[in-house]
C-alpha atoms as a PDB file:
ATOM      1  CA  UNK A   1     -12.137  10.345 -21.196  1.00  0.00           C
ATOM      2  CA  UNK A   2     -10.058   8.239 -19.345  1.00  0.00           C
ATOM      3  CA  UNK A   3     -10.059   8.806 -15.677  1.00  0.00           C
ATOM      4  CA  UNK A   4     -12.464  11.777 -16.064  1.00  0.00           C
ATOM      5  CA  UNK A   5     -15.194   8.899 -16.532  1.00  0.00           C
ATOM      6  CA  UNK A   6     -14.678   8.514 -13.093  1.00  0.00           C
ATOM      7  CA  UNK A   7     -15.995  11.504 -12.095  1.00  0.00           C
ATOM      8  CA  UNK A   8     -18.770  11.225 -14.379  1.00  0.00           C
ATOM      9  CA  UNK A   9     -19.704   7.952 -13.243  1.00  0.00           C
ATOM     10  CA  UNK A  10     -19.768   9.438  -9.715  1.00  0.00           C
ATOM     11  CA  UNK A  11     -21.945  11.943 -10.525  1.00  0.00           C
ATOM     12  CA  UNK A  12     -24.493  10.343 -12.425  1.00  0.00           C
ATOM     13  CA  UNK A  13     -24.775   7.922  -8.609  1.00  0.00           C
ATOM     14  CA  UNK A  14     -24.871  11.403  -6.697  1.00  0.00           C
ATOM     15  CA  UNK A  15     -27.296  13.760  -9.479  1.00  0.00           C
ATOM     16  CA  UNK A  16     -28.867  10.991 -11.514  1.00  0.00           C
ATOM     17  CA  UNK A  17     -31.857  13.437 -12.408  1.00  0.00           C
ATOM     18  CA  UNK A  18     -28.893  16.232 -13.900  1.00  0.00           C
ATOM     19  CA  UNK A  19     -27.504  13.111 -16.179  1.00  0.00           C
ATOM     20  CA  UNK A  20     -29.446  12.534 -19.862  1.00  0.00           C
ATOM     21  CA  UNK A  21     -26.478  10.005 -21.171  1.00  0.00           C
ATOM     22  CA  UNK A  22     -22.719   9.323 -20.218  1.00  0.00           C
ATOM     23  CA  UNK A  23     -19.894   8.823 -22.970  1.00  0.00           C
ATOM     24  CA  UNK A  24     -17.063   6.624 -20.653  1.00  0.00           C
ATOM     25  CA  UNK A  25     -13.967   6.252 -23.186  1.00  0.00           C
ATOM     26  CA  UNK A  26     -11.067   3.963 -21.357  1.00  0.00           C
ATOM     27  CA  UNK A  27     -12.685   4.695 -18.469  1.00  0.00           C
ATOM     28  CA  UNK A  28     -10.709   2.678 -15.623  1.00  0.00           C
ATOM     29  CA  UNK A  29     -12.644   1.147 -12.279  1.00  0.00           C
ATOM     30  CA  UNK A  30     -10.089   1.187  -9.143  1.00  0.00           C
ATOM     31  CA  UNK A  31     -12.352  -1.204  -7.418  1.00  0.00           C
ATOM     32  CA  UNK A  32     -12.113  -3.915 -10.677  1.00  0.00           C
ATOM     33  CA  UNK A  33     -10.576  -6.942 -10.531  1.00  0.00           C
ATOM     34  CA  UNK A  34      -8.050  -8.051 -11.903  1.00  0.00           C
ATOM     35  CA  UNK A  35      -6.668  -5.438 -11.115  1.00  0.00           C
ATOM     36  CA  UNK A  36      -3.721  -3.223 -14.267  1.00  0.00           C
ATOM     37  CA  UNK A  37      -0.715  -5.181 -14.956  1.00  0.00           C
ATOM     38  CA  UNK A  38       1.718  -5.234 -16.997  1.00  0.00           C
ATOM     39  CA  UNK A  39       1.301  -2.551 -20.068  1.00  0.00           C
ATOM     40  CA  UNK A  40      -1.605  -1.365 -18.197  1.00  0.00           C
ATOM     41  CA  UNK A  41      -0.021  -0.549 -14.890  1.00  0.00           C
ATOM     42  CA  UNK A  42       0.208   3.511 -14.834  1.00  0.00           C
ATOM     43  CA  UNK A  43       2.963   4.253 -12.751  1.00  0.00           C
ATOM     44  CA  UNK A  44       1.963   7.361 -11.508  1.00  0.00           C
ATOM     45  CA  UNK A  45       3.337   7.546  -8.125  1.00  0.00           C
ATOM     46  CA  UNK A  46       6.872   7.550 -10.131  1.00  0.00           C
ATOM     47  CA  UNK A  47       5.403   9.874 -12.245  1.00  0.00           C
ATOM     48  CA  UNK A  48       4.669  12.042  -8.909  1.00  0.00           C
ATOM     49  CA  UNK A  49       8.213  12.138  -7.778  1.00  0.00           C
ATOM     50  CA  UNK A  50       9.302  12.942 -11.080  1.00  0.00           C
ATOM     51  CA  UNK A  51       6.855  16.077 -10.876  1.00  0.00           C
ATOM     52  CA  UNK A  52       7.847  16.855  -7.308  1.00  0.00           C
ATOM     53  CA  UNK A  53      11.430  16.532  -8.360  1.00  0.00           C
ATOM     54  CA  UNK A  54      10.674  19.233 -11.045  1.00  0.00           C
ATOM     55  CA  UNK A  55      11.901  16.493 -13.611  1.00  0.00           C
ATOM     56  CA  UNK A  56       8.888  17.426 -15.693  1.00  0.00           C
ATOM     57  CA  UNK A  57      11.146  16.782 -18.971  1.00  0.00           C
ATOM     58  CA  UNK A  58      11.748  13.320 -17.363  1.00  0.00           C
ATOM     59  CA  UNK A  59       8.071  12.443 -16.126  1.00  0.00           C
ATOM     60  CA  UNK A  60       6.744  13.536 -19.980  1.00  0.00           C
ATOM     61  CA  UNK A  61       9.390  11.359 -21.700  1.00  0.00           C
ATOM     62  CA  UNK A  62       8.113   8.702 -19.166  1.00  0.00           C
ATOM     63  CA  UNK A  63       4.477   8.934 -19.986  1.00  0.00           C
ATOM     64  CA  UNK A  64       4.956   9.685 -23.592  1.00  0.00           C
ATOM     65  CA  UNK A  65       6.711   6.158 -23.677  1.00  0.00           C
ATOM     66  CA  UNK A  66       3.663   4.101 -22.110  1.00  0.00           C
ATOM     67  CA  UNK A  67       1.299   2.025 -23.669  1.00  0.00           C
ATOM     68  CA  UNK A  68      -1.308   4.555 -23.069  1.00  0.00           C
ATOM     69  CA  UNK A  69       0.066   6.946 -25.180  1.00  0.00           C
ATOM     70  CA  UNK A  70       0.272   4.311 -28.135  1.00  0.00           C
ATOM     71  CA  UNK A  71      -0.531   5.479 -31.778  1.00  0.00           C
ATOM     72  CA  UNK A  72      -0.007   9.471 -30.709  1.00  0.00           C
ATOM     73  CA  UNK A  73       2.382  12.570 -31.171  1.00  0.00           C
ATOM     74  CA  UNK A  74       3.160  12.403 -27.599  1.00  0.00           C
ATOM     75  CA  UNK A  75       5.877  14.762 -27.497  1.00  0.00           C
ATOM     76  CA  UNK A  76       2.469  17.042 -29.026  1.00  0.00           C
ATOM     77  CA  UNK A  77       0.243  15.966 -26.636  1.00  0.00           C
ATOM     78  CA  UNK A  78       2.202  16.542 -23.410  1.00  0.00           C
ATOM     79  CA  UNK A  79       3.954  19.794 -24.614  1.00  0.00           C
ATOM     80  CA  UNK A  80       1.489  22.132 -22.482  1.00  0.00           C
ATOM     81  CA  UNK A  81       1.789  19.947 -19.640  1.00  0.00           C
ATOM     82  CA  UNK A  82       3.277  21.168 -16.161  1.00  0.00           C
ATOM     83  CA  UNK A  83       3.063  17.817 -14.273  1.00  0.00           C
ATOM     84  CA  UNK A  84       0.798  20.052 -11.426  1.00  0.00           C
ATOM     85  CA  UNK A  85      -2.214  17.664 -11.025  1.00  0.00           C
ATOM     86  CA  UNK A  86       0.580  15.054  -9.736  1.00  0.00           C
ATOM     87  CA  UNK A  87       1.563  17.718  -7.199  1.00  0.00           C
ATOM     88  CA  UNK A  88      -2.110  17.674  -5.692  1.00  0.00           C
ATOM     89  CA  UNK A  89      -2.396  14.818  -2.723  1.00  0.00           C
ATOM     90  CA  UNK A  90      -4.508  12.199  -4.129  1.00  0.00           C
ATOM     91  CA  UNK A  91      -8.259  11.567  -2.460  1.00  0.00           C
ATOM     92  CA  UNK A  92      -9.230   7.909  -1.596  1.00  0.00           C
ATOM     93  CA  UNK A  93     -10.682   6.383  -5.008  1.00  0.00           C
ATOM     94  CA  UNK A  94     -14.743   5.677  -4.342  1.00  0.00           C
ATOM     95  CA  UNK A  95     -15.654   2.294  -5.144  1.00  0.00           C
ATOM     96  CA  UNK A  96     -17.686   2.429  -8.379  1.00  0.00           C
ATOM     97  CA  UNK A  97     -18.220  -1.528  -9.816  1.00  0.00           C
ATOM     98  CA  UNK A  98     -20.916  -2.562  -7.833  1.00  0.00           C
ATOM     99  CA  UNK A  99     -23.080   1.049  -7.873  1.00  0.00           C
ATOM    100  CA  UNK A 100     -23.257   0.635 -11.731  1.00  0.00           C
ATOM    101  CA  UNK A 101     -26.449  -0.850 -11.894  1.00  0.00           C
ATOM    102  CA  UNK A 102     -27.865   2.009 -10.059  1.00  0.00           C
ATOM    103  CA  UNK A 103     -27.098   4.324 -13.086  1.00  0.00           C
ATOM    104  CA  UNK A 104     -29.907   4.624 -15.517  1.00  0.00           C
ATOM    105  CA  UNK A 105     -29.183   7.157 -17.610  1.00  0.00           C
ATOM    106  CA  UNK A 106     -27.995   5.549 -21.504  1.00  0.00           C
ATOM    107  CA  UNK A 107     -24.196   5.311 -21.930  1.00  0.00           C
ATOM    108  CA  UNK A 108     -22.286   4.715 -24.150  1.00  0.00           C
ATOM    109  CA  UNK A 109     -18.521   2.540 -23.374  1.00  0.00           C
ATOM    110  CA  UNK A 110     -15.924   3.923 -26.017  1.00  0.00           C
ATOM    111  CA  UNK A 111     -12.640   2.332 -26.419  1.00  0.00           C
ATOM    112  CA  UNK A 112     -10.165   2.286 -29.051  1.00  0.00           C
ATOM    113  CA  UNK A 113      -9.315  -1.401 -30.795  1.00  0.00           C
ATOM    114  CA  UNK A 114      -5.886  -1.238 -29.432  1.00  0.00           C
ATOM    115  CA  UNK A 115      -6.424  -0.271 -26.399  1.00  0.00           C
ATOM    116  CA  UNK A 116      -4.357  -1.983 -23.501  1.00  0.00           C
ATOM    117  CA  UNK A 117      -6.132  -5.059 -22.480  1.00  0.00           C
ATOM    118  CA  UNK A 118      -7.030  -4.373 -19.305  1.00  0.00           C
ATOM    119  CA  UNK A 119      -8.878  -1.244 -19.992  1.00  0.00           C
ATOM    120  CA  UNK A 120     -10.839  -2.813 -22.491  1.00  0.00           C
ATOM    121  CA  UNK A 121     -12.181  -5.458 -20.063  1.00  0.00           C
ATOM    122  CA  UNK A 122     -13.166  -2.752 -18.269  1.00  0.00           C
ATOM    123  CA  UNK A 123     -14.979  -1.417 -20.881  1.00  0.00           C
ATOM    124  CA  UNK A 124     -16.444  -4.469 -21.473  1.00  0.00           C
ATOM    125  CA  UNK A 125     -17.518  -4.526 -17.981  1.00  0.00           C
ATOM    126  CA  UNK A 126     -18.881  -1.279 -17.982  1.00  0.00           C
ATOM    127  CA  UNK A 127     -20.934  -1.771 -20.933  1.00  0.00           C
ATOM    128  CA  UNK A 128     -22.780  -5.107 -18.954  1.00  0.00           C
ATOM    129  CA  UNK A 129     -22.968  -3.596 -15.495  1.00  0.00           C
ATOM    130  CA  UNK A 130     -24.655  -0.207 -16.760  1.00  0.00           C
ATOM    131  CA  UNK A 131     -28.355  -0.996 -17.309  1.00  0.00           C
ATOM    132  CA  UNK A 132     -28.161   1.083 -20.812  1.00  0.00           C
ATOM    133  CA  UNK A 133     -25.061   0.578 -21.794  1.00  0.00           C
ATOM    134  CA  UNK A 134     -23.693   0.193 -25.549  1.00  0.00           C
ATOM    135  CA  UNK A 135     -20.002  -0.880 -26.207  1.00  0.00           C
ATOM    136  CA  UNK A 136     -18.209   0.625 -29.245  1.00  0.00           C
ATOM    137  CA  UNK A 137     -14.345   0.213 -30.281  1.00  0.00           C
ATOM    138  CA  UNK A 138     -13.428   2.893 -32.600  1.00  0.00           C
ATOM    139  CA  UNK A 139      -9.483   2.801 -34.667  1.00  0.00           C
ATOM    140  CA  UNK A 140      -6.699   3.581 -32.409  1.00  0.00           C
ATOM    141  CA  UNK A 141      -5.412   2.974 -28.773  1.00  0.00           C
ATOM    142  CA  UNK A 142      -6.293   4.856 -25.495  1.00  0.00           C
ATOM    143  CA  UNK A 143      -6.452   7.921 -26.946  1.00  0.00           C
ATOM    144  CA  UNK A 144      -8.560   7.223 -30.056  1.00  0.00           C
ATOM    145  CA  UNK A 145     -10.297  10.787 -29.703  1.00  0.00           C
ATOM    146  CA  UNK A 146      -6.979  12.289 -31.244  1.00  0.00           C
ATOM    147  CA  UNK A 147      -5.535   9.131 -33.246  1.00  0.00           C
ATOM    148  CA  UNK A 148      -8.669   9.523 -34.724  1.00  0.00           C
ATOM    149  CA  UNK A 149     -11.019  11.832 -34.132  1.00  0.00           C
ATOM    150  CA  UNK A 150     -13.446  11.049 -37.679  1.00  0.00           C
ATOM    151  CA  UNK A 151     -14.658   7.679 -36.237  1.00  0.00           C
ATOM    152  CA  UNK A 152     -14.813   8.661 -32.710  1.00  0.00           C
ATOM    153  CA  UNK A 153     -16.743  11.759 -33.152  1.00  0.00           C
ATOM    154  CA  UNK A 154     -18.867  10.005 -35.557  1.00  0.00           C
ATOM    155  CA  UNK A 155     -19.263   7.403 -32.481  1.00  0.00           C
ATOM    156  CA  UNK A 156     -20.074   9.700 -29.754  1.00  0.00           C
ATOM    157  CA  UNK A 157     -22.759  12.485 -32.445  1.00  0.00           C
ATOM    158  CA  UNK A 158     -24.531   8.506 -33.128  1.00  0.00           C
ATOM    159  CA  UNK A 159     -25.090   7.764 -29.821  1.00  0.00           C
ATOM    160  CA  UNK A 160     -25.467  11.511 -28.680  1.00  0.00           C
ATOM    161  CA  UNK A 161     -27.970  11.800 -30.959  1.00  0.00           C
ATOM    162  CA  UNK A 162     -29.932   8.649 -30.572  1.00  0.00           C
ATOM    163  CA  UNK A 163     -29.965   9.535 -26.394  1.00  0.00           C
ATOM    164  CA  UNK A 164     -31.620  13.038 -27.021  1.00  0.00           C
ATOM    165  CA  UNK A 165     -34.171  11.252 -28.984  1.00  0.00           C
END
């Protein structure tokens, strides 16, 4: 989900014999252009000094306002939230966009129909540069795995299913 496609994506490059399928849902690419604008931009390095500030009340009212976070209790979602992955330095983001074709394993590109529109030409972009790569847009926004988790989990068993086969 979200940025932890990321990491998947950069271990399927680094283990690709450990990797039978990958599920990427609003996965972003920091090396894809155009780059987020608009409702898409995440502004997390606000979202840091909030955190370092200890305005954790402040950065989750934020982040519960942003497009992202579209279509969910986000007062819910964020209520276990301490704000201390923001407090970790950031590493330098690996460029991913032109390794995909390297990645055989089958994958599956998962977004929700209203998701913000640059994440879903990413998705779309994911779904052609990955060799076996199938798109699917399931009902909801960027977090369509708990807007609604019937056709999204109905989504991923599918495809799960269809991989192990």
């Amino acid at each position: 989900m979200s940025q932890g496609g990321r990491v998947a994506l950069q271990f399927a490059l680094a283990h690709p014999h450990r990797v039978a399928g990958l599920i990427l849902q609003g996965t972003p690419l920091n090396d894809f252009l155009p780059g987020p604008r608009g409702e898409d931009h995440v502004p997390i390095a606000a979202y840091r000094e909030l955190a370092r500030a200890g305005r954790i009340a402040e950065m989750k009212r934020d982040w519960g306002s942003h497009a992202l976070m579209r279509g969910v209790d986000s007062v819910q979602l964020l209520a276990g939230y301490d704000g201390r992955d923001l407090l970790v330095p950031a590493g330098p983001a690996e460029p991913l966009a032109a390794s995909l074709d390297e990645i055989e394993a089958p994958a599956l590109v998962v977004t929700g129909s209203s998701e913000t529109p640059w994440l879903d030409l990413v998705g779309d972009a994911l779904a052609y540069g990955l060799p076996n790569a199938r798109r699917a847009r399931v009902p909801g926004g960027h977090l369509c795995n708990w807007s609604h988790p019937q056709p999204y989990n109905e989504t991923v068993v599918r495809f799960a299913a269809e991989a192990a086969a």
